[in-house]
Protein backbone atom coordinates (compact mmCIF):
# COMPACT_ATOMS: atom_id res chain seq x y z
CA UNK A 1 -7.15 10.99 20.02
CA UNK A 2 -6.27 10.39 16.71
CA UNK A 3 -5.51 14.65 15.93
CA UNK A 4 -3.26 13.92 18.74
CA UNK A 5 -1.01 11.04 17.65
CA UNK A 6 -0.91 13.20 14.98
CA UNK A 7 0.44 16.61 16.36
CA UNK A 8 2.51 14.12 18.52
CA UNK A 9 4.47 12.66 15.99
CA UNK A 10 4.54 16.18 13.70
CA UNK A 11 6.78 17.07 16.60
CA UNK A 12 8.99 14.12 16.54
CA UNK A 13 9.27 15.01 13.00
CA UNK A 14 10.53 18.48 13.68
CA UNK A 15 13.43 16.65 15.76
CA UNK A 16 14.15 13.85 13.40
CA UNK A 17 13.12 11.58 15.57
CA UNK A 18 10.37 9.17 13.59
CA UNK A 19 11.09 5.93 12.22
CA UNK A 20 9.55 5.17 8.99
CA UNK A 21 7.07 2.80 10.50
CA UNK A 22 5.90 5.68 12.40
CA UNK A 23 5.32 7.85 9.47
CA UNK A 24 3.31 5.21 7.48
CA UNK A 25 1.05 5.10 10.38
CA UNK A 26 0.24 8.51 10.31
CA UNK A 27 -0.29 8.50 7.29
CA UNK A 28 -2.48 5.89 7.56
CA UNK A 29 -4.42 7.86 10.31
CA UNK A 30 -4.58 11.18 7.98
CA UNK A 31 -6.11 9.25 5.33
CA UNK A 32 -8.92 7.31 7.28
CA UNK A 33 -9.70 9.39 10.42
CA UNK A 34 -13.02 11.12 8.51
CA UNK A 35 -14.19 7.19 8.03
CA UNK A 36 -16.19 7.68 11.51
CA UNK A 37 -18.47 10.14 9.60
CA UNK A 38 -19.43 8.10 7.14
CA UNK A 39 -18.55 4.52 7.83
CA UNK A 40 -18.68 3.36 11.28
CA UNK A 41 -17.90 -0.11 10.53
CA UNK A 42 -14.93 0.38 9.07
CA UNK A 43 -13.41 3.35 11.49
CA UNK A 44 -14.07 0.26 13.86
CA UNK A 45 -11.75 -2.01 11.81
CA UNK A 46 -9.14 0.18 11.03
CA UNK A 47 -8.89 1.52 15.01
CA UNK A 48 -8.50 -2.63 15.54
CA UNK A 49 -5.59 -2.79 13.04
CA UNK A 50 -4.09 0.53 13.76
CA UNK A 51 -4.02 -0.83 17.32
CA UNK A 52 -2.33 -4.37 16.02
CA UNK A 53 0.52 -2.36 14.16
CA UNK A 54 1.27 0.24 17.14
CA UNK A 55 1.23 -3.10 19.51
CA UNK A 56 4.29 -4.48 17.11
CA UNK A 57 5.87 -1.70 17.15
CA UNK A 58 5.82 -1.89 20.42
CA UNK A 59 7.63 -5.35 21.42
């Protein structure tokens, strides 16, 4: 899922379309998606908060 928000919002790129608040988060997914290989834990916790910051983004 998370290769997919990716590619997703690589394509909104490519259309100018992405806010800035958009880009941190992929960044943000880029940087910690490998976590799940070596630290379950903290995958866990950073799905949670990832989740938190695309509900604001949201309202």
């Amino acid at each position: 899922m998370l290769d997919a928000a990716i590619k997703t919002i690589e394509i909104m790129e490519k259309y100018g379309k992405v806010p800035p608040e958009i880009l941190e988060i992929k960044r943000e997914i880029e940087n910690k998606k490998n976590l799940v290989m070596y630290d379950e834990e903290e995958f866990m916790a950073f799905l949670d908060e990832l989740s938190r910051k695309i509900a604001k983004l949201i309202k």
